[in-house]
C-alpha atoms as a PDB file:
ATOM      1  CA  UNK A   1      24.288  -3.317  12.339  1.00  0.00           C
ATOM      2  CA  UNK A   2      26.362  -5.861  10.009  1.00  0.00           C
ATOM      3  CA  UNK A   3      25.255  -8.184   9.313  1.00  0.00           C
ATOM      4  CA  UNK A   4      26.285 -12.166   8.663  1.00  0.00           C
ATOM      5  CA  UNK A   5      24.434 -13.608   6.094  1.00  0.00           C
ATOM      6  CA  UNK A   6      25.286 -13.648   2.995  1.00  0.00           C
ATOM      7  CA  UNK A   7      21.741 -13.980   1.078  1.00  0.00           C
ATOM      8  CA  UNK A   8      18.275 -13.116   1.344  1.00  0.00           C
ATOM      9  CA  UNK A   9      17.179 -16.753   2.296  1.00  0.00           C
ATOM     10  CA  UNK A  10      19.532 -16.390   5.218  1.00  0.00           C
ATOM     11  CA  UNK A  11      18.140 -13.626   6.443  1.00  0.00           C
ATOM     12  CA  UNK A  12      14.647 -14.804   6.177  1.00  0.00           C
ATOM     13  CA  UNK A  13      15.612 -17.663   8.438  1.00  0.00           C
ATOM     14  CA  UNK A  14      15.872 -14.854  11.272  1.00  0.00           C
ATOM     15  CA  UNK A  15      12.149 -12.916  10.022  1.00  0.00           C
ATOM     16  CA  UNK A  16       9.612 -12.813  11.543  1.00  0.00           C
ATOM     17  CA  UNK A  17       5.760 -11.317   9.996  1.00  0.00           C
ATOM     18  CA  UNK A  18       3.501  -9.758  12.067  1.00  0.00           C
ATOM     19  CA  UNK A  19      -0.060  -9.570  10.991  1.00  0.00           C
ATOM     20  CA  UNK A  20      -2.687  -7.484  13.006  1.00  0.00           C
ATOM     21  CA  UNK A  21      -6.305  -8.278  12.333  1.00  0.00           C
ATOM     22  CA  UNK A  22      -9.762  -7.386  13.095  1.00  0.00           C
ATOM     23  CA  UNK A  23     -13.143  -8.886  11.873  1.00  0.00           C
ATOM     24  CA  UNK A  24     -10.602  -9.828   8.385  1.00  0.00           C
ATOM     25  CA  UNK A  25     -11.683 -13.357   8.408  1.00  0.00           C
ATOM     26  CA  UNK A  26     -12.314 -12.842   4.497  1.00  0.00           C
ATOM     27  CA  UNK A  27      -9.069 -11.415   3.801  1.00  0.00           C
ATOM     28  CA  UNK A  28      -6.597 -13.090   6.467  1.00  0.00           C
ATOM     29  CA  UNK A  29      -6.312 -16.430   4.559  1.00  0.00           C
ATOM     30  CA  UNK A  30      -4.649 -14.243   1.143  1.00  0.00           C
ATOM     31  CA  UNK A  31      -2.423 -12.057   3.582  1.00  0.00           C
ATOM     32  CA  UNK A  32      -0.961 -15.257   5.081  1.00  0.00           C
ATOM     33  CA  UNK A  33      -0.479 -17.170   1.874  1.00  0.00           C
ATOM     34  CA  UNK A  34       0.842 -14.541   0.260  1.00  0.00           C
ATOM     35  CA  UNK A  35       3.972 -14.969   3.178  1.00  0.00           C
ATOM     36  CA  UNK A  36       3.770 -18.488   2.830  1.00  0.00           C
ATOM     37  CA  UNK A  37       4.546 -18.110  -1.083  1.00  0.00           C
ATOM     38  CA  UNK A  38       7.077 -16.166  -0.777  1.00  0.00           C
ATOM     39  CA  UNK A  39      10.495 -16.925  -2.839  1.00  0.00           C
ATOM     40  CA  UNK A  40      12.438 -16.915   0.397  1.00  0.00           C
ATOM     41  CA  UNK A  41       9.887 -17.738   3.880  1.00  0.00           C
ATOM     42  CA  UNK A  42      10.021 -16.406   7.493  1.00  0.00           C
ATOM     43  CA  UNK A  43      11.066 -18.185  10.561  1.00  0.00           C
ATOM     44  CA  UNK A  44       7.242 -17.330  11.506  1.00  0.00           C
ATOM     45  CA  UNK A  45       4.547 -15.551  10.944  1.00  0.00           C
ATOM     46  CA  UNK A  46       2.152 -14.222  13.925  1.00  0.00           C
ATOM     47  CA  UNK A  47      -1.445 -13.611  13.688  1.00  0.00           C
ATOM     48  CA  UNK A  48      -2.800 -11.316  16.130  1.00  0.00           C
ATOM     49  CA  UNK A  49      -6.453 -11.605  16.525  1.00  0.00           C
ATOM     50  CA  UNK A  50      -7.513  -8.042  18.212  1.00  0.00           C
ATOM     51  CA  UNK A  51     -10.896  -9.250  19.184  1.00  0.00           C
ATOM     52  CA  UNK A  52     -11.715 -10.085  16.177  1.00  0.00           C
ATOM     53  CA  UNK A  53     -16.284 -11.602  16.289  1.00  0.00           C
ATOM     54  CA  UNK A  54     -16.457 -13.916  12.790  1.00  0.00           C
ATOM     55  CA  UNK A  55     -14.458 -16.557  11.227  1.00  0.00           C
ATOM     56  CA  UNK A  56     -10.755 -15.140  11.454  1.00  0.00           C
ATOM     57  CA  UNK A  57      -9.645 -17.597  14.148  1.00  0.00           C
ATOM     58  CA  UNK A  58     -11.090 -20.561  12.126  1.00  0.00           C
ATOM     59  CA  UNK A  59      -9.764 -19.957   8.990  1.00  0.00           C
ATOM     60  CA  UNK A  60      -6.033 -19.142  10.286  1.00  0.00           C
ATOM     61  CA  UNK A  61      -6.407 -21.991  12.787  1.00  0.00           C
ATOM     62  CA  UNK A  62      -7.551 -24.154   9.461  1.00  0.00           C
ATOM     63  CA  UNK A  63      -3.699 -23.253   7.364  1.00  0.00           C
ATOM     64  CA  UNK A  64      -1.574 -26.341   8.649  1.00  0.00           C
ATOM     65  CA  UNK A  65       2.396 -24.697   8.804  1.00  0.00           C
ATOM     66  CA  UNK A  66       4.804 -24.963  11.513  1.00  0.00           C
ATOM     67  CA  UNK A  67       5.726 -21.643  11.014  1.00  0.00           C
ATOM     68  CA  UNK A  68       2.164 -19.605  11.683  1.00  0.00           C
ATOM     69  CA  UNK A  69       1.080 -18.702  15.450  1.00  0.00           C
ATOM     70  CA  UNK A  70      -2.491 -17.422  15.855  1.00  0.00           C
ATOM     71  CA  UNK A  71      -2.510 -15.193  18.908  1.00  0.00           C
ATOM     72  CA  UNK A  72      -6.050 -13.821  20.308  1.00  0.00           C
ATOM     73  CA  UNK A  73      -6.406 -10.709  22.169  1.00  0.00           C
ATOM     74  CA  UNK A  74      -8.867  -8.700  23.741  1.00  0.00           C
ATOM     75  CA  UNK A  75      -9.635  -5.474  21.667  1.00  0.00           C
ATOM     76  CA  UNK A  76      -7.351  -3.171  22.096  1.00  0.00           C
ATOM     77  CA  UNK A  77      -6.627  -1.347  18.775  1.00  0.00           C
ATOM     78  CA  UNK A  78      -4.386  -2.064  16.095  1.00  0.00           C
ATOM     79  CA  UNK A  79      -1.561  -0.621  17.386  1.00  0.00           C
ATOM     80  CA  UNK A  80      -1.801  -2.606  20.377  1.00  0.00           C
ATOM     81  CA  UNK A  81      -1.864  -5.719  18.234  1.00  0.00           C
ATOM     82  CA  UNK A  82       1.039  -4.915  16.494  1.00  0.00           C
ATOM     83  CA  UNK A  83       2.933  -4.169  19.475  1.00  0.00           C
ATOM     84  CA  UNK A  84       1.836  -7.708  21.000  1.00  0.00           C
ATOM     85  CA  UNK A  85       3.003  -9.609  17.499  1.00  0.00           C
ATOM     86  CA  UNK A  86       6.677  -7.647  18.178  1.00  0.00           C
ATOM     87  CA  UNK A  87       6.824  -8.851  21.715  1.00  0.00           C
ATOM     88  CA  UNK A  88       6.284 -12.357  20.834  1.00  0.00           C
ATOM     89  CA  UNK A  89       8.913 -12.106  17.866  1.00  0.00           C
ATOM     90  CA  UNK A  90      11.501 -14.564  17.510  1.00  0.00           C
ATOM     91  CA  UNK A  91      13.277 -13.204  14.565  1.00  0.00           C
ATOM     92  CA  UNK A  92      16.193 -10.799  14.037  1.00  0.00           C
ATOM     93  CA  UNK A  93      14.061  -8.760  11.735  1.00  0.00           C
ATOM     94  CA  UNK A  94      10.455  -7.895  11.612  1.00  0.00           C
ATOM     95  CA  UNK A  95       7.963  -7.306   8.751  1.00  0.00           C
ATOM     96  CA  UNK A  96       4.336  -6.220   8.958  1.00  0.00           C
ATOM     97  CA  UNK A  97       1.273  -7.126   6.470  1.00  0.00           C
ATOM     98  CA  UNK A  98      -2.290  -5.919   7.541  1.00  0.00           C
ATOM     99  CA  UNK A  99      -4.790  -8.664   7.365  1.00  0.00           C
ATOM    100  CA  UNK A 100      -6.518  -7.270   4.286  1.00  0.00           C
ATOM    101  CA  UNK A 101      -3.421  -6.894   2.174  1.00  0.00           C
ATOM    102  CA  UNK A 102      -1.079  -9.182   0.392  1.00  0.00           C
ATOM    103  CA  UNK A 103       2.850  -9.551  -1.080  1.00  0.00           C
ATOM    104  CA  UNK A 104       3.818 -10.183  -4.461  1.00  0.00           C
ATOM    105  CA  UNK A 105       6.241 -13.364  -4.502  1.00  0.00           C
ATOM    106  CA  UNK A 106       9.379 -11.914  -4.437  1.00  0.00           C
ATOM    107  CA  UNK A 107       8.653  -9.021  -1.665  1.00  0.00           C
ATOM    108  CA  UNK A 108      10.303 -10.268   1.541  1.00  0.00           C
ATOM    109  CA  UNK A 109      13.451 -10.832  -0.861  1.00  0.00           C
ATOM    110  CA  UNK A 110      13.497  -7.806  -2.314  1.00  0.00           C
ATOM    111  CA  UNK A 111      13.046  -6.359   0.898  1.00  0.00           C
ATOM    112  CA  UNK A 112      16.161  -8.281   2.583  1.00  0.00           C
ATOM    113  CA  UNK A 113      18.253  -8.164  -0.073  1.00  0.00           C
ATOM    114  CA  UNK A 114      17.812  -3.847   0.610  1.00  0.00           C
ATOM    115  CA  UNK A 115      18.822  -4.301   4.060  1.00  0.00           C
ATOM    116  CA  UNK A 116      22.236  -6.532   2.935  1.00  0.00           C
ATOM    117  CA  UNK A 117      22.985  -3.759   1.002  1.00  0.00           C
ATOM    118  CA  UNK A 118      22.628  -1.425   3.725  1.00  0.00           C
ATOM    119  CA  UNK A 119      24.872  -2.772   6.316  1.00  0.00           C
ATOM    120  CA  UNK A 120      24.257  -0.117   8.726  1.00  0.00           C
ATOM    121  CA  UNK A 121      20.681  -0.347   8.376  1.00  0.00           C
ATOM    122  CA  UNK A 122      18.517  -0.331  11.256  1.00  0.00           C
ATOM    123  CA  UNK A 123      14.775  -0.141   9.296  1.00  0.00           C
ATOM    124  CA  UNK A 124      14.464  -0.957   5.800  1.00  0.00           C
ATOM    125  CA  UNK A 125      10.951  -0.009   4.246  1.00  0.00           C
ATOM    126  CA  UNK A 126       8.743  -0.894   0.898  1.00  0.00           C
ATOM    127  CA  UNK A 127       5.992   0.802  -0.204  1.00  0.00           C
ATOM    128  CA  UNK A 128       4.317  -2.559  -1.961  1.00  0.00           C
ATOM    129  CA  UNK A 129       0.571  -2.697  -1.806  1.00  0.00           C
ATOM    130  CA  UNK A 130      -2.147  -5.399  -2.664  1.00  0.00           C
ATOM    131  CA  UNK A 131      -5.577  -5.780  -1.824  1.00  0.00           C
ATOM    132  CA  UNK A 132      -7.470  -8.692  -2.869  1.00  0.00           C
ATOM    133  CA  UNK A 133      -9.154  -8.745  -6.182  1.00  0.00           C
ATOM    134  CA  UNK A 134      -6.527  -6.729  -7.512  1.00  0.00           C
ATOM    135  CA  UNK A 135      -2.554  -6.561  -9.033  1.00  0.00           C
ATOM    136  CA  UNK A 136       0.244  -5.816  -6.123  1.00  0.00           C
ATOM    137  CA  UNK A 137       1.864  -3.263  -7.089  1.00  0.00           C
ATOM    138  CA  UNK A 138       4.782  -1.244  -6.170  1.00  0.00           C
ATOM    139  CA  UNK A 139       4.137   2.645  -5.054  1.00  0.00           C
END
């Protein structure tokens, strides 16, 4: 794949962030500002609710941005949820963040900046990792 852009930021203009959830109501709110704090932002970021019983859709439905879609589901597993967010994609490229998890600031461009380096690249992968209440860190 080659690709056109010539930065980061461009790219991110064609991301999209899928986030599966289930009964994260406490967590979902981090995971999605995390994204939204990011030093370059997606085209969107998709919420999909797999069933989910306490206050996830209210506090996701509560974060005012253009950019966020909250999807509910039946339960179906969080593969299936996943599978739903990359079916209603817009974006050239993809990224995934469980509910319960969270980016450092500079993730997403640290990520895109790997696949403009890779020109062939077809899946480009980090191994970053925060939970709430602690550091992110990278693996």
């Amino acid at each position: 794949m080659r690709h056109q852009a010539r930065s980061p930021a461009e790219l991110a203009r064609s991301a999209s962030v899928v986030i599966p959830t289930y009964n994260y109501g406490r967590f979902v709110e981090t995971a999605i500002a995390s994204v939204l704090s990011q030093s370059v932002v997606p085209a969107e970021i998709i919420v999909i609710d797999d069933g989910s019983v306490d206050d996830t859709a209210s506090r996701v439905q509560a974060i005012a941005h253009p950019g966020l879609r909250y999807v509910y589901q039946r339960n179906a597993g969080e593969a299936a949820a996943r599978n739903h967010g990359i079916r209603l994609a817009q974006g050239e490229w993809l990224a995934f963040l469980d509910a319960d998890d969270f980016w450092s600031p500079d993730f997403l461009e640290r990520l895109l900046t790997r696949a403009l380096e890779a020109t062939d690249a077809h899946l480009v992968r980090g191994q970053e990792v925060g939970r709430p209440g602690t550091t992110a860190s990278t693996a």
